[in-house]
Protein backbone atom coordinates (compact mmCIF):
# COMPACT_ATOMS: atom_id res chain seq x y z
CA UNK A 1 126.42 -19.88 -6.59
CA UNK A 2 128.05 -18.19 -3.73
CA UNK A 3 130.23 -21.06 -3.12
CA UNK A 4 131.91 -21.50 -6.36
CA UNK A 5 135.23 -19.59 -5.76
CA UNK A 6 136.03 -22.02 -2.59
CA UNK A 7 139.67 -22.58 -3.22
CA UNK A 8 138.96 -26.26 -2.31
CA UNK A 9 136.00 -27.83 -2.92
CA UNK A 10 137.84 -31.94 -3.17
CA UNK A 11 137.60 -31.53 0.89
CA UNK A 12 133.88 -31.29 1.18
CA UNK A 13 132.76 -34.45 2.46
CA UNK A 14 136.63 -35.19 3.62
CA UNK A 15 136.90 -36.08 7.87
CA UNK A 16 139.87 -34.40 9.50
CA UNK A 17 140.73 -34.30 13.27
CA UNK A 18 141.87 -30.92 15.42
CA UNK A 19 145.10 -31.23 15.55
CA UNK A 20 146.94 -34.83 16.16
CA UNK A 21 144.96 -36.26 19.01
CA UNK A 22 141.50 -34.20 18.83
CA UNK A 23 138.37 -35.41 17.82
CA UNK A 24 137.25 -35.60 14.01
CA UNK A 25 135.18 -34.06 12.45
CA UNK A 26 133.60 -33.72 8.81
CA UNK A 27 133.62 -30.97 6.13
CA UNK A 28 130.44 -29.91 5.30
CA UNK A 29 130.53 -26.92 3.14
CA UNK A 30 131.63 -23.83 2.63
CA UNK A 31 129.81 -20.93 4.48
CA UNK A 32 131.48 -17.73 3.70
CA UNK A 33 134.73 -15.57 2.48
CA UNK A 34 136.35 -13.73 5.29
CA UNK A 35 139.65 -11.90 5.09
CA UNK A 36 141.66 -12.40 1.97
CA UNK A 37 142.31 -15.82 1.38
CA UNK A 38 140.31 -17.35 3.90
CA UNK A 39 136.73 -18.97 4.44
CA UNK A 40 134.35 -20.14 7.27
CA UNK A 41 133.45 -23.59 6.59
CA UNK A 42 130.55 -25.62 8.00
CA UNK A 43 131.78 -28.74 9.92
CA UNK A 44 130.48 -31.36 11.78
CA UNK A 45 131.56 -33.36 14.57
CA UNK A 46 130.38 -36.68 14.93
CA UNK A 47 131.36 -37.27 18.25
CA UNK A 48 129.20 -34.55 20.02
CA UNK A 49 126.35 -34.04 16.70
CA UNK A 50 127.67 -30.55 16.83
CA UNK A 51 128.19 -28.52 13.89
CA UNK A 52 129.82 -25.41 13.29
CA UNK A 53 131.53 -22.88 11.14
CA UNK A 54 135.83 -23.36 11.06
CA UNK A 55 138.41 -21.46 9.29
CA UNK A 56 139.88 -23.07 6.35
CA UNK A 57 143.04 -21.69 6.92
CA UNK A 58 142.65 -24.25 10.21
CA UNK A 59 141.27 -26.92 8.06
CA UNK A 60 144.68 -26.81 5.77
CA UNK A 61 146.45 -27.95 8.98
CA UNK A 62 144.93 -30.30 10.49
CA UNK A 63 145.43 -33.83 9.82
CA UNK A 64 143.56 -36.21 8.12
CA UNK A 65 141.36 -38.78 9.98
CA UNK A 66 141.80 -42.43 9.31
């Protein structure tokens, strides 16, 4: 499985927002490595239906959405 060395897989599933104020969205799955110690990640975001692929290194920042 080319997902299996995600360094986090406990956030698939999880709903985090962009930043403080932005919208949330939800962890979907991992998508790809890209640099050294960083992925592209499939998201969704519920408010618009989009979905699209966000760095995890982004991810690790942003807040959590209650």
């Amino acid at each position: 499985m080319p997902h299996e060395h995600f360094p986090a897989p406990q956030l698939i599933g999880q709903y985090r927002r962009f930043g403080e104020l932005g919208p949330a969205y939800k962890i979907v799955a991992p998508v790809r490595p890209v640099d050294q110690d960083d992925w592209l990640v499939l998201i969704q975001i519920p408010e618009s239906g989009e979905e699209t692929e966000y760095r995890y290194s982004n991810i690790k920042n942003d807040p959590v959405a209650h």
